[in-house]
Protein backbone atom coordinates (compact mmCIF):
# COMPACT_ATOMS: atom_id res chain seq x y z
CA UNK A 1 13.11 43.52 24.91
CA UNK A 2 9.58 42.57 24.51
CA UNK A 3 10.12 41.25 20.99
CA UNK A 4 13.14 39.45 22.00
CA UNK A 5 11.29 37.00 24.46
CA UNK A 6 8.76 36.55 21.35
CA UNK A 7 11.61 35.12 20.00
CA UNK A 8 11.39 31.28 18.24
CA UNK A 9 15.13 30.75 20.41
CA UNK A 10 14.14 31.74 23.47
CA UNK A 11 10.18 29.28 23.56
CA UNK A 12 12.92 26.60 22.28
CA UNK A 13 15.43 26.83 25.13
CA UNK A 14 12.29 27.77 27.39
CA UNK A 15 10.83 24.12 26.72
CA UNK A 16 14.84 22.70 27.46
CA UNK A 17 14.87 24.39 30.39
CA UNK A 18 11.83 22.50 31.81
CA UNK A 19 13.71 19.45 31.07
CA UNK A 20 16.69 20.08 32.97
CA UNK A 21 16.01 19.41 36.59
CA UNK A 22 14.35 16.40 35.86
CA UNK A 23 17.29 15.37 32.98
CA UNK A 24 19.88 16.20 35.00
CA UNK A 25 18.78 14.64 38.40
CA UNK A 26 18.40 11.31 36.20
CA UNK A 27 21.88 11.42 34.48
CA UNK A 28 23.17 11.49 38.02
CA UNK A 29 21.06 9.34 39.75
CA UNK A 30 19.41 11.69 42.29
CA UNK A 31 15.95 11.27 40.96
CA UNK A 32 15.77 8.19 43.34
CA UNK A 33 16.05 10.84 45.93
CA UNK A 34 13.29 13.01 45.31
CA UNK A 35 10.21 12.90 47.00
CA UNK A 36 6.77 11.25 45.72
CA UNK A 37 5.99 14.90 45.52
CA UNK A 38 8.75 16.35 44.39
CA UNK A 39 9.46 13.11 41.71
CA UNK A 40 5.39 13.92 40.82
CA UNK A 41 7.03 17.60 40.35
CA UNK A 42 9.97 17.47 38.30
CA UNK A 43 8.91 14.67 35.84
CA UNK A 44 5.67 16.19 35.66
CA UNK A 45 7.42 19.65 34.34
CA UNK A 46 10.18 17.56 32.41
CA UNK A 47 6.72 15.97 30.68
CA UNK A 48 5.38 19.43 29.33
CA UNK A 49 8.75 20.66 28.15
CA UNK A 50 9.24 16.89 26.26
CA UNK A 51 5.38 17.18 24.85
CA UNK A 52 6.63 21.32 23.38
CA UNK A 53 9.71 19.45 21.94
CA UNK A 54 7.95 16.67 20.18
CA UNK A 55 5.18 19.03 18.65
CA UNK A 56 7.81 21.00 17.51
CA UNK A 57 9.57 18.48 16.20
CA UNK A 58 6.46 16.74 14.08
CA UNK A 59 5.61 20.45 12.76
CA UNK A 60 9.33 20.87 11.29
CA UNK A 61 9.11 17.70 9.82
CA UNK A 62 6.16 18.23 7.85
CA UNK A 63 8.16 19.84 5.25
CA UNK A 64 10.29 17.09 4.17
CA UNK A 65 7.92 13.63 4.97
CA UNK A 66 4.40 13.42 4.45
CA UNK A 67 2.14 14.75 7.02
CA UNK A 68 0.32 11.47 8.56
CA UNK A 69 3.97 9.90 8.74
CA UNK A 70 5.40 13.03 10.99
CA UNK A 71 2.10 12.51 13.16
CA UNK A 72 2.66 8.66 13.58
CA UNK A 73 6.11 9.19 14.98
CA UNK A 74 5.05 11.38 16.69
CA UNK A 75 2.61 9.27 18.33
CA UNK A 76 4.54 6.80 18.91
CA UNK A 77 6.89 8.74 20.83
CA UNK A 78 4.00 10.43 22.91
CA UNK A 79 2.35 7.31 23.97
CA UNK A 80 5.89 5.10 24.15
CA UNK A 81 5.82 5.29 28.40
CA UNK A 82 2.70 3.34 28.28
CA UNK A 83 3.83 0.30 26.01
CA UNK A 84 6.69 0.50 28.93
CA UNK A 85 4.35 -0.18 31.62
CA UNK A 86 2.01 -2.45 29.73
CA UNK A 87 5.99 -4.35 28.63
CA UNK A 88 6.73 -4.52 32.34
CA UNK A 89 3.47 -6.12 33.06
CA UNK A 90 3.76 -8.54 30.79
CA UNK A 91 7.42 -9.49 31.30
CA UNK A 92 6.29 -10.08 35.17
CA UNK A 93 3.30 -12.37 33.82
CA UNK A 94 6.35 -14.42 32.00
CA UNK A 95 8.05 -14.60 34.99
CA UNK A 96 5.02 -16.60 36.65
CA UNK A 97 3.13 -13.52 38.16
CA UNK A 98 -0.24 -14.42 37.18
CA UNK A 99 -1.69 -11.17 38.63
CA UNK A 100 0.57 -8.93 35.94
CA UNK A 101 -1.48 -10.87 32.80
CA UNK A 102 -4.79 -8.97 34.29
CA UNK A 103 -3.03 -5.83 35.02
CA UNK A 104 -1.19 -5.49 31.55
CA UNK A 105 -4.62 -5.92 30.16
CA UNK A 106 -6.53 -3.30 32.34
CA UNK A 107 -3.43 -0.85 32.03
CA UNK A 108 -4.00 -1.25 27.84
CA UNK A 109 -7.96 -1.12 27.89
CA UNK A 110 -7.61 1.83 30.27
CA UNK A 111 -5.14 3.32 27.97
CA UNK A 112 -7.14 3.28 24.74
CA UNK A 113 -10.67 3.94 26.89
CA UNK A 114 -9.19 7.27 28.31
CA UNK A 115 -7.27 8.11 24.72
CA UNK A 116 -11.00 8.34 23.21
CA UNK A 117 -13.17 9.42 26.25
CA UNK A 118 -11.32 12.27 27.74
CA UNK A 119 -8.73 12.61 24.35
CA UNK A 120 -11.38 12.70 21.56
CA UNK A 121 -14.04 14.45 23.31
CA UNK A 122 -11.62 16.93 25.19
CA UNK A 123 -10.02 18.31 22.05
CA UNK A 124 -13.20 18.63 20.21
CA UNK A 125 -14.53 20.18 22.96
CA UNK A 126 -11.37 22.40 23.42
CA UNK A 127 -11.69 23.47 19.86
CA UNK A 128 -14.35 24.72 19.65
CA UNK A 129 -14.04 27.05 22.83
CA UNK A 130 -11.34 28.01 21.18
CA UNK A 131 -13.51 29.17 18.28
CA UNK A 132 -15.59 31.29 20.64
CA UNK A 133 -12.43 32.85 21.93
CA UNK A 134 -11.26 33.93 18.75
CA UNK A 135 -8.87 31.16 17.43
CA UNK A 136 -9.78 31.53 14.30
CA UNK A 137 -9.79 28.05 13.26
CA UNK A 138 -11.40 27.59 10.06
CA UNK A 139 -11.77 23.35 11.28
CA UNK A 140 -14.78 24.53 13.69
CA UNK A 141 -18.12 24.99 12.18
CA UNK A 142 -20.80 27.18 14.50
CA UNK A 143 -24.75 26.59 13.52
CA UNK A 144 -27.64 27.60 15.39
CA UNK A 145 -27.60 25.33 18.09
CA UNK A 146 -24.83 25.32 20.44
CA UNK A 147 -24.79 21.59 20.70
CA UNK A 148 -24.97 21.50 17.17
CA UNK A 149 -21.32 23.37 16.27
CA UNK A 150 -18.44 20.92 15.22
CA UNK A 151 -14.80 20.28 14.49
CA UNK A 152 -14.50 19.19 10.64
CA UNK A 153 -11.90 16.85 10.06
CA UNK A 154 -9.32 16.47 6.84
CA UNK A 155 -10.87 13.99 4.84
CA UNK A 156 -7.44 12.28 4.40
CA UNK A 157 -8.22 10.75 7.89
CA UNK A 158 -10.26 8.21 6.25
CA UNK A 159 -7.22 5.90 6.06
CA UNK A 160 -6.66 5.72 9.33
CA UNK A 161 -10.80 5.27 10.11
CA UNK A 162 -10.73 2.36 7.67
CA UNK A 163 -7.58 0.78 9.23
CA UNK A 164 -8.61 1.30 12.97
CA UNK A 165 -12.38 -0.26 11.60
CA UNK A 166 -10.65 -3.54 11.26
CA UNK A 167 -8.73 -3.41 14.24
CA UNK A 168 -11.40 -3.04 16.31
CA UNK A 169 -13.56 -5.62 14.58
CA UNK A 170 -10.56 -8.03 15.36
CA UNK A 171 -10.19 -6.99 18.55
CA UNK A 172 -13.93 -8.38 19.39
CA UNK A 173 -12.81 -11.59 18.92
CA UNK A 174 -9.80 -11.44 20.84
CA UNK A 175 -11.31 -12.33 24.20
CA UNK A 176 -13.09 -15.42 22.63
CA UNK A 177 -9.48 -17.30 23.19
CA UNK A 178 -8.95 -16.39 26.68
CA UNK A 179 -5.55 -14.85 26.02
CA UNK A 180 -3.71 -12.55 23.43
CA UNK A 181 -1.23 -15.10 21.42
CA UNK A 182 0.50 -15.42 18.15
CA UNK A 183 -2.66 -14.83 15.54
CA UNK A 184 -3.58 -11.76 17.48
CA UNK A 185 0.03 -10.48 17.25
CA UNK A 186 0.38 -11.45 13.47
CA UNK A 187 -2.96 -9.61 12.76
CA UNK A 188 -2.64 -6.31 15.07
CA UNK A 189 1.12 -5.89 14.17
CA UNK A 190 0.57 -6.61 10.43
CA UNK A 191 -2.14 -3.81 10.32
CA UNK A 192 -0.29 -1.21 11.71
CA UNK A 193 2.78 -2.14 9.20
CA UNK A 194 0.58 -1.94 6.67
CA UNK A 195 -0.28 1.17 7.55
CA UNK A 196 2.77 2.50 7.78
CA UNK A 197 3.86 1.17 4.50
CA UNK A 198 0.85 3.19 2.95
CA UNK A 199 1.70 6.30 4.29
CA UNK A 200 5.38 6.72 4.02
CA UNK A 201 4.29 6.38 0.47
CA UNK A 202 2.31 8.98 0.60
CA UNK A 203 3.33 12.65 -1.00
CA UNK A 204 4.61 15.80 0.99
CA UNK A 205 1.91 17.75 1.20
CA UNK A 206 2.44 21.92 1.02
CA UNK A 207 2.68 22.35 4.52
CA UNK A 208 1.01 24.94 6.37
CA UNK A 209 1.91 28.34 7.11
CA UNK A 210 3.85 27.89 10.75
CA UNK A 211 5.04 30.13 13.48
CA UNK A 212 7.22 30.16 15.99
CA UNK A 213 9.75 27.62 16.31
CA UNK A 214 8.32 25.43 13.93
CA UNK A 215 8.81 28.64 11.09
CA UNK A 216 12.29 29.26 12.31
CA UNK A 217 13.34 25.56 11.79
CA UNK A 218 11.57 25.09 8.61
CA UNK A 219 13.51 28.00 7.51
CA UNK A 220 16.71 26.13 7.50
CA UNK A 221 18.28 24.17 5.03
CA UNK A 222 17.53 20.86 4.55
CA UNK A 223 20.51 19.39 6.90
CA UNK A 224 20.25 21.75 10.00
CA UNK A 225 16.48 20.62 9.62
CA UNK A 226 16.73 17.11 9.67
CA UNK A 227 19.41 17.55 12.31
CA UNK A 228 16.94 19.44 14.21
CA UNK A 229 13.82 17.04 13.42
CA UNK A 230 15.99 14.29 14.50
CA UNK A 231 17.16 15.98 18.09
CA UNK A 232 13.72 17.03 18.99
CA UNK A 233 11.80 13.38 18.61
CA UNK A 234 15.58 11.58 20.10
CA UNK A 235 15.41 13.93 23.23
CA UNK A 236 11.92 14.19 23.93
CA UNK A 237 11.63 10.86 23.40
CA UNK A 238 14.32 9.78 26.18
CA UNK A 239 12.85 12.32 28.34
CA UNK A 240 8.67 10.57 28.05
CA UNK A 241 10.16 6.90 28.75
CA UNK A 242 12.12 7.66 31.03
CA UNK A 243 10.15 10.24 33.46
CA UNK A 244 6.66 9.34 32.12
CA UNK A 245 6.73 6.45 34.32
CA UNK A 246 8.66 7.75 37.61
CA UNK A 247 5.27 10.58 37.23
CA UNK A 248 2.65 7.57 36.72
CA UNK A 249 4.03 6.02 39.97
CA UNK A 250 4.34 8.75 41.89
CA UNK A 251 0.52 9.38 41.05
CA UNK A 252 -0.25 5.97 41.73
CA UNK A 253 1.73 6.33 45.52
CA UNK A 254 -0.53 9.92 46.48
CA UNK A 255 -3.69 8.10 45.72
CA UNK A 256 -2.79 4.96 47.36
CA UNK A 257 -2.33 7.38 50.48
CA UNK A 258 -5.63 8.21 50.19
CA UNK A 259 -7.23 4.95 49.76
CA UNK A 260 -7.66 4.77 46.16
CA UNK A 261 -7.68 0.99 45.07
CA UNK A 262 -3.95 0.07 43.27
CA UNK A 263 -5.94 -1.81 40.46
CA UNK A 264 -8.38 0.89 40.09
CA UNK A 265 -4.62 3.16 40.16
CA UNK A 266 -3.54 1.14 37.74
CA UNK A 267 -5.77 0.92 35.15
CA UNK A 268 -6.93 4.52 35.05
CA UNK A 269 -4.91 7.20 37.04
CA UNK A 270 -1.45 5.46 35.72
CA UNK A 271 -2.60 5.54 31.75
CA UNK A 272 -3.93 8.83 32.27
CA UNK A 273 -0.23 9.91 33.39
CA UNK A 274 1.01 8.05 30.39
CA UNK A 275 -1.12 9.59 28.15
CA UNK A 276 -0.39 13.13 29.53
CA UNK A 277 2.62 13.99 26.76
CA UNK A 278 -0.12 13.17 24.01
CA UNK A 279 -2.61 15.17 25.32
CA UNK A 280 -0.23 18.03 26.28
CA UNK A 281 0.65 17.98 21.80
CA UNK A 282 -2.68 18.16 20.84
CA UNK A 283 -3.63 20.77 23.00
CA UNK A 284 -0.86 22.71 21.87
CA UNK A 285 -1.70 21.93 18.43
CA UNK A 286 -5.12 23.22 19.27
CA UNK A 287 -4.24 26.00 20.34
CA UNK A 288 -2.63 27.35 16.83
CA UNK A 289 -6.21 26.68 15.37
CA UNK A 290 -4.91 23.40 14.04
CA UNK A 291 -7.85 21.60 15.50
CA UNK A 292 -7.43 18.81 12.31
CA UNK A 293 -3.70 18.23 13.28
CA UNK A 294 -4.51 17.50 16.90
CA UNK A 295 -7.40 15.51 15.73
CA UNK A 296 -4.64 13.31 13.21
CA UNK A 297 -2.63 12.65 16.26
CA UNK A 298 -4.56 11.34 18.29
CA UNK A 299 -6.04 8.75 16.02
CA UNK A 300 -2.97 7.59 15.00
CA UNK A 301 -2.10 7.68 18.80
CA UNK A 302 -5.35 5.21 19.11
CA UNK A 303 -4.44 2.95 16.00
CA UNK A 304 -1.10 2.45 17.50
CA UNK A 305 -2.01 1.57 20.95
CA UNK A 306 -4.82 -0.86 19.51
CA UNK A 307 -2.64 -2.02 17.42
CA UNK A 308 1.04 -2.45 18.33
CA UNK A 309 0.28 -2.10 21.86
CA UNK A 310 -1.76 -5.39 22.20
CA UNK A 311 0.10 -6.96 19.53
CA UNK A 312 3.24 -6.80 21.34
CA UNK A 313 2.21 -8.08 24.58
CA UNK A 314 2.34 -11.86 23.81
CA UNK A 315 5.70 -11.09 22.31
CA UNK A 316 6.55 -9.70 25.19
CA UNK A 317 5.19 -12.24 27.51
CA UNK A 318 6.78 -15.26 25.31
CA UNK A 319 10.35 -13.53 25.44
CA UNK A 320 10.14 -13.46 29.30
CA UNK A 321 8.96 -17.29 29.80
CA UNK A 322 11.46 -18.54 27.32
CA UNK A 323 9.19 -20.10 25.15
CA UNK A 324 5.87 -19.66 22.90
CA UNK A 325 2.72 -18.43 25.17
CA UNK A 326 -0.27 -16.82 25.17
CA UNK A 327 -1.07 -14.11 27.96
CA UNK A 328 -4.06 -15.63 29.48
CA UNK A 329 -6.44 -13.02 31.13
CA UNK A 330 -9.40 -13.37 33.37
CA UNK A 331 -13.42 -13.19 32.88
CA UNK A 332 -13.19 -9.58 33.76
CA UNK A 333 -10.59 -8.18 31.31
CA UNK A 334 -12.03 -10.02 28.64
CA UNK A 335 -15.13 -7.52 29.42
CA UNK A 336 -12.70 -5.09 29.60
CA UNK A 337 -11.05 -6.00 25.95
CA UNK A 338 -15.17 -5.85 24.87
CA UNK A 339 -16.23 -2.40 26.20
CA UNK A 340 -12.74 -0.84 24.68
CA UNK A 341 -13.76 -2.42 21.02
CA UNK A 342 -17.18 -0.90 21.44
CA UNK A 343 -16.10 2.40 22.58
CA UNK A 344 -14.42 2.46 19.56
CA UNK A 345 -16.59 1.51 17.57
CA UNK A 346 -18.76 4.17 18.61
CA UNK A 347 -16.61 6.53 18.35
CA UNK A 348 -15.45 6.01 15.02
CA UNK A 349 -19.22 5.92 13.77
CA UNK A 350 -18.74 9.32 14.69
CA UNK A 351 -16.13 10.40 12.62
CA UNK A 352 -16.51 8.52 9.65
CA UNK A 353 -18.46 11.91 8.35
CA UNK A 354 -15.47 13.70 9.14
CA UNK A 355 -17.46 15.74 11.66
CA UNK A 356 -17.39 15.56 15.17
CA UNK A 357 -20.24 18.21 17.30
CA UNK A 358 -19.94 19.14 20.61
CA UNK A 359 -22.99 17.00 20.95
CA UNK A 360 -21.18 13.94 20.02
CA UNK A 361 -18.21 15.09 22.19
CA UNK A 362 -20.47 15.59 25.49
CA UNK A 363 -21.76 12.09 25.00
CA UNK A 364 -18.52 10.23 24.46
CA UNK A 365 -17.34 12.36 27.23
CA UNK A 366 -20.43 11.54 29.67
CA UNK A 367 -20.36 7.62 28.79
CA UNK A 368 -16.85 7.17 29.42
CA UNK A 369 -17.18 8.94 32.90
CA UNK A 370 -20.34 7.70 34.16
CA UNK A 371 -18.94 3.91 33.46
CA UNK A 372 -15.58 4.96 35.38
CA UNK A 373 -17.36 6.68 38.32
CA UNK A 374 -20.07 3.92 39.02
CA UNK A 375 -17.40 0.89 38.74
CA UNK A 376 -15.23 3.42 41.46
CA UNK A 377 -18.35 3.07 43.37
CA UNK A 378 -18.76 -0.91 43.09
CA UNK A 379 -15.35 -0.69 44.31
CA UNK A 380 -15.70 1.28 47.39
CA UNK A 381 -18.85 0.02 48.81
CA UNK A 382 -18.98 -3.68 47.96
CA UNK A 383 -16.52 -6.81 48.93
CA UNK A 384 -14.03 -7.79 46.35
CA UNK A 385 -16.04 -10.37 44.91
CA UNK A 386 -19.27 -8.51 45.11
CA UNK A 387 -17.38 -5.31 43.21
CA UNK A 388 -16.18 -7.58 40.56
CA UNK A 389 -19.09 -9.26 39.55
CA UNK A 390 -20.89 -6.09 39.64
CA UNK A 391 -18.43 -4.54 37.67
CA UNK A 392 -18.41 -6.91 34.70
CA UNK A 393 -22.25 -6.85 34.58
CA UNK A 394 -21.81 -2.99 34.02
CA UNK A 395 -18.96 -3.27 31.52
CA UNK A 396 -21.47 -5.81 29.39
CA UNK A 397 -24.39 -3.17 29.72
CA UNK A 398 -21.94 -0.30 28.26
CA UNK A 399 -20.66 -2.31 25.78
CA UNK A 400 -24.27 -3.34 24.26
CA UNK A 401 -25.07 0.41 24.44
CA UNK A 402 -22.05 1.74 23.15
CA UNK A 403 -22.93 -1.13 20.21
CA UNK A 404 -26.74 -0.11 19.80
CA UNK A 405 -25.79 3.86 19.54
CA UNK A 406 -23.22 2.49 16.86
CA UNK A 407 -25.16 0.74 14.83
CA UNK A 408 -28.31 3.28 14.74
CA UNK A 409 -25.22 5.78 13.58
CA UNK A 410 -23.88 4.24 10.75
CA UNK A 411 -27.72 2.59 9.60
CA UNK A 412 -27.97 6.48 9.02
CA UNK A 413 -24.16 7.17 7.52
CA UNK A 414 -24.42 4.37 4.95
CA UNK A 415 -23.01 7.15 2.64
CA UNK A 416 -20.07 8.16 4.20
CA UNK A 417 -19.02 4.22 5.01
CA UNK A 418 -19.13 3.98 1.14
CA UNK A 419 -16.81 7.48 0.80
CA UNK A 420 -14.63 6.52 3.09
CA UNK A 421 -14.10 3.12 1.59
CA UNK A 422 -13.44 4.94 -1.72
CA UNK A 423 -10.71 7.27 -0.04
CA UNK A 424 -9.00 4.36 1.60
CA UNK A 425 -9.02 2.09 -1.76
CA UNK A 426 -7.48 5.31 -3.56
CA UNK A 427 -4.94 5.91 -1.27
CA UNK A 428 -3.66 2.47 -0.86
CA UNK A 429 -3.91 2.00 -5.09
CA UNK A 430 -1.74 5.15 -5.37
CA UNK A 431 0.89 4.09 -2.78
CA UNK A 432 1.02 0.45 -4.26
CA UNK A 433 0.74 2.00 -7.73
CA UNK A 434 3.83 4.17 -7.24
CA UNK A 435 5.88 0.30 -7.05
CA UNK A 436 3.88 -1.73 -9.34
CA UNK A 437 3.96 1.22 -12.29
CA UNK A 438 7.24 0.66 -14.48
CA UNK A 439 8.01 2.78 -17.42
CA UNK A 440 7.47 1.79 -20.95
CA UNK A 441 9.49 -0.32 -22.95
């Protein structure tokens, strides 16, 4: 008996089965019934069984695509409910809502601020307990300080590094026009589709021993497989947009009950819903001592939503208003757009050695909280106009430290800006290379 429930069948129509209530009380149309509770309830649980699906899913496909496109789909998928909220923002701001600009904005920064200070530093952080509890990951490194142990990363991360660098050096400027428009779209969107044309190019790399459900798909042949790949990112996928956001909301109405702020809502508790199928995979992920894997996901996760995600807004924004326009935002998001850039920044001064310690982890970690909890603060005891101005003041003093701890990192990792350079020019040669070389007369 006991070896049957080990079975890879019966953890694959485990995770369905968390779907159902949620999947079939959609289909039907009860969902609008539920409770704020009971909706927080059933998407929530439809949420974990969709995040199972779509690891599952990413791990099969490994065998037949290259390994950092599997992971971008898969982030994609696992972060697609919040380019539906940040969409439905902007569509309102079309409409004439000029309130929707600032909260599309907020909802984004939060986004990619809670992706790196709670995502990044979490996993790390989750590794390497994971280490101590016997995991066996061969990614975490112990020394002989505590503080000093780390998670070492696949050094074929340095394309996305290099391709998230210039993002975020973009994004500095974006604020400087008052509004996301065309240029920023052409430049965010192109980067990311460069990207992607890079990797697909990329070889299939011998893929990993696997377990589980992942071994018993991979075991197939190649058309039950892709039939399988294709099933796992289609359903999950319907089931993250579409009970993602119901689960945001419902967050959003239990803290409004108790007096939590609905932009403060916004911009933090709803992106942290969002982001909950991500998280979710690359805990999972962790958890079969594939610390580098988890670590893949979510920076493509982060080069996607600072990509594509504030790309698409003015796109977005112009289809709703019928014509050509730029989504104008406010004094305060624009320090919002600032701190994001120089979070990470920061945080990918940290990587670029391919290490990240728990050291490093604990201060992302403590920086991104500190800033959260003391604007929460502003925002409780102060008037509205008081809280604001306090609150950009604070967002400028984060963002010159997160700047000053970046550059005294990378004044010290001139080496490893030079290797990672080297990695990125050699990957993009070979994928261009594999076009541009024709055979001999």
């Amino acid at each position: 008996m006991s070896s049957r429930l080990r079975s890879p069948l019966v953890a694959l129509f485990g995770g369905l089965a968390l779907t159902l209530p949620w999947i079939v009380s959609w289909l039907t149309g009860r969902a609008a019934g539920f409770s704020t509770l009971g909706t927080v309830a059933v998407s929530g649980v439809a949420v974990l069984g969709a995040s199972f699906l779509l690891a599952w899913g990413a791990e099969t496909a490994e065998k037949d695509v290259p390994r950092a496109f599997a992971i971008a789909v898969l982030a994609v998928l696992a972060v697609a409910p919040e380019y539906a909220v940040d969409a439905l923002y902007a569509w309102q701001a079309g409409q004439g809502d000029a309130a929707a600009a600032n909260l599309a904005v907020a909802n984004m920064t939060g986004a990619n601020r809670i992706l790196i200070g709670i995502g990044w530093s979490g996993i790390a952080l989750f590794s390497i307990y994971q280490a101590y509890a016997g995991s066996g990951d061969p990614n975490v490194v112990t020394t002989d300080s505590r503080f000093g142990d780390y998670v070492s990363l696949d050094r074929d991360i340095s394309l996305e590094i290099a391709f998230l660098f210039a993002a975020t050096l973009f994004a500095f400027f974006v604020p400087l026009g008052g509004g996301i428009g065309g240029i920023d779209t052409l430049v965010l969107v192109g980067l990311y589709a460069a990207y992607i044309l890079v990797i697909i190019r990329g070889d299939v790399e011998e893929v990993e021993e696997q377990v589980g459900v992942p071994a018993y798909l991979q075991s197939k042949p190649f058309g039950v497989r892709a039939a399988s790949v294709l099933a796992l990112f289609g359903y999950s996928g319907l089931l993250i947009f579409t009970a993602v956001e119901p689960f945001a909301h419902g967050l959003e109405a239990l803290g409004l009950q108790y007096g939590i702020p609905e932009f403060f809502m916004i911009q933090w508790i709803a992106p942290l819903a969002s982001e909950s199928p991500e998280l979710i995979v690359t805990a999972y992920l962790v958890n079969k001592a594939r610390a580098t894997a988890a670590f893949n996901a979510l920076i493509s996760s982060k080069l996607n939503q600072w990509t594509l995600l504030i790309g698409t807004l003015a796109v977005v924004y112009s289809i709703s208003a019928g014509q050509y326009g730029v989504l104008m935002f406010d004094e305060k998001q624009a320090a919002e757009i600032w701190i994001t850039a120089a979070q990470s920044f920061f945080a990918l001064a940290i990587l670029i050695n391919f290490q990240i310690s728990v050291r490093e982890a604990l201060v992302l970690l403590v920086l991104f909280l500190s800033q959260v909890v003391t604007e929460f603060y502003f925002i409780r005891t102060m008037t509205e106009a008081a809280a604001e101005a306090s609150s950009i003041l604070l967002l400028e003093a984060y963002t010159v430290l997160y700047l000053v701890l970046t550059i005294g990192l990378l004044a010290t990792r001139r080496d490893e800006i030079r290797t990672v350079a080297s990695l990125t020019g050699a990957t993009v040669r070979d994928a261009v290379g594999d076009d541009s070389e024709q055979p001999a007369d």
